[in-house]
C-alpha atoms as a PDB file:
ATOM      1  CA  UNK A   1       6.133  -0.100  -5.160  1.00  0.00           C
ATOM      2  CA  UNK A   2       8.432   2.621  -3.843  1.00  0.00           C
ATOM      3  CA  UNK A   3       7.795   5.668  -1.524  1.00  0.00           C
ATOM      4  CA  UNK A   4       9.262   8.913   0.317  1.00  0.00           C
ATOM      5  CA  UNK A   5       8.914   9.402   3.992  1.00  0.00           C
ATOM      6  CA  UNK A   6      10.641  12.572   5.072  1.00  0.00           C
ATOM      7  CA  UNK A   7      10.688  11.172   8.556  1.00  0.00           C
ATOM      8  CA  UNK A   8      10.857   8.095  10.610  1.00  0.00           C
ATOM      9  CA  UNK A   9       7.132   6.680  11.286  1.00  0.00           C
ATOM     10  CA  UNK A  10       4.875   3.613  11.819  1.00  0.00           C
ATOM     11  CA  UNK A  11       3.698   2.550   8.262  1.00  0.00           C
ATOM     12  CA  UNK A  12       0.592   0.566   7.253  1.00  0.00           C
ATOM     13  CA  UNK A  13       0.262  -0.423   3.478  1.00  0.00           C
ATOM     14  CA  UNK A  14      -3.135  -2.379   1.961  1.00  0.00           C
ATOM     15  CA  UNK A  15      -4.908  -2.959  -0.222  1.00  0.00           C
ATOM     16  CA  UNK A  16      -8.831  -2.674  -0.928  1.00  0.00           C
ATOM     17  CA  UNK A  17     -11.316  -3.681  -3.407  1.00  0.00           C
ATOM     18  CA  UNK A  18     -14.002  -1.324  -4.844  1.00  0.00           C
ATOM     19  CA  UNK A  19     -16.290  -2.272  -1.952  1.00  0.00           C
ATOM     20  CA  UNK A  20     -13.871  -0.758   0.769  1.00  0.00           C
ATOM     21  CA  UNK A  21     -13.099  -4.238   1.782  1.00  0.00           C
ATOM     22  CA  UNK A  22      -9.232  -5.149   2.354  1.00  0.00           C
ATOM     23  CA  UNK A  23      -7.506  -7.465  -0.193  1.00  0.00           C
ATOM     24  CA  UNK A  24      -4.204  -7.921   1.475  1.00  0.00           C
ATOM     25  CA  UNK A  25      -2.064  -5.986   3.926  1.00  0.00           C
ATOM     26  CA  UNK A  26       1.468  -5.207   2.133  1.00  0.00           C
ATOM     27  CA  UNK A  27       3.294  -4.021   5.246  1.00  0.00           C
ATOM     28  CA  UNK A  28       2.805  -2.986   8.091  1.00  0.00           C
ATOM     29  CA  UNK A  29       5.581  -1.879  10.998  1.00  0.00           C
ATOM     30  CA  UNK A  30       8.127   1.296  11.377  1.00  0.00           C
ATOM     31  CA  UNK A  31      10.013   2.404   8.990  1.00  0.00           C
ATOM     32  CA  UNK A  32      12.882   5.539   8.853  1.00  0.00           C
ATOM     33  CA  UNK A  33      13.025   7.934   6.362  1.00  0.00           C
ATOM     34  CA  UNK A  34      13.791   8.133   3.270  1.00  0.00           C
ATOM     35  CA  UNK A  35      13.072   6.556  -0.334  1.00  0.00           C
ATOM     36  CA  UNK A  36      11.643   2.681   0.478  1.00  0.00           C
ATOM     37  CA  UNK A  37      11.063   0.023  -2.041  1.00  0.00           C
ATOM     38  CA  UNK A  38       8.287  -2.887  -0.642  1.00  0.00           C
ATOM     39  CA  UNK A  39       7.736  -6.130  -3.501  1.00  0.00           C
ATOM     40  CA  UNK A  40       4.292  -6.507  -3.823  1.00  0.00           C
ATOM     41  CA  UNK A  41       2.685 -10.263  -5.763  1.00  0.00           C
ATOM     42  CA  UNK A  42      -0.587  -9.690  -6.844  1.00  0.00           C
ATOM     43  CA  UNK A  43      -0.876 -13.080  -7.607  1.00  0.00           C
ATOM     44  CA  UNK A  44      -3.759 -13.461  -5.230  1.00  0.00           C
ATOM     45  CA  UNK A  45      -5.647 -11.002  -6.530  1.00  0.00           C
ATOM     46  CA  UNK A  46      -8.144 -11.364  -9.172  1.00  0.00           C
ATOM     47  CA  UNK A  47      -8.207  -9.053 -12.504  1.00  0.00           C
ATOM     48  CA  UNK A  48      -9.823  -5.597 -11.622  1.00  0.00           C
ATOM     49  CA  UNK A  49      -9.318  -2.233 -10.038  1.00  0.00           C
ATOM     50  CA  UNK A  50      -8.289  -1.943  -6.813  1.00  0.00           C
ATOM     51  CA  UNK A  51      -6.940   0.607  -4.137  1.00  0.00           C
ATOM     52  CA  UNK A  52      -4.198   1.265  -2.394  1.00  0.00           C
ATOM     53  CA  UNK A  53      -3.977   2.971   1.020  1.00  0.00           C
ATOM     54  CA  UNK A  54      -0.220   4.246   2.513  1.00  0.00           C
ATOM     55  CA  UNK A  55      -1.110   5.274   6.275  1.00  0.00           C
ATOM     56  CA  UNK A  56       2.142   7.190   7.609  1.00  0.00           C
ATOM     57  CA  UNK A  57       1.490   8.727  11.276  1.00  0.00           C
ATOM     58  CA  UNK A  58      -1.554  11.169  10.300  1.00  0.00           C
ATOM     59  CA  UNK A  59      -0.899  11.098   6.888  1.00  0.00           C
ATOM     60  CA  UNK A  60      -2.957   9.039   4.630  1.00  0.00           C
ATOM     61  CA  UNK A  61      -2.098   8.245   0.807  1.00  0.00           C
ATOM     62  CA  UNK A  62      -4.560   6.760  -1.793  1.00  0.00           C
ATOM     63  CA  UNK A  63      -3.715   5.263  -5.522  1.00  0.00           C
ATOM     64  CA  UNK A  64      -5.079   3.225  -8.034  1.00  0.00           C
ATOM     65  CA  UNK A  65      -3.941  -0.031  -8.891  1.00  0.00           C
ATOM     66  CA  UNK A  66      -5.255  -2.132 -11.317  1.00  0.00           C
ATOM     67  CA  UNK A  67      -4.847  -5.800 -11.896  1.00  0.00           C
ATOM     68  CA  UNK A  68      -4.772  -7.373 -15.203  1.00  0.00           C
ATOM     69  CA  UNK A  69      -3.448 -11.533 -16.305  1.00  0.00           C
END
């Protein structure tokens, strides 16, 4: 997974299941700005839809991601 932050900023990365209920945490610390690249296994997961949540200062991202074997 890759992303833009235009500035410096405490990032939190998870993700969720259709319930609202959090699968995994992907990261979670500060990062500086510009284009960042985190490895995410979704080994753990099992097939299905789930969400994605990118929490950058007051800014809060949402995508779908969906899991398939």
């Amino acid at each position: 997974m890759s992303f833009f932050l235009p500035s410096g900023a405490n990032v939190d990365i998870a993700i969720y299941d259709l319930l609202g209920r959090r699968v995994e945490r992907v990261f979670g610390g500060r990062l500086g700005e510009g284009v960042h690249r985190l490895p995410f296994d979704a080994g753990g997961c099992a097939p299905g839809l789930y969400f994605l949540k990118l929490r950058s200062g007051t800014d809060v991202r949402t995508g779908k991601l969906t899991v398939v074997r």
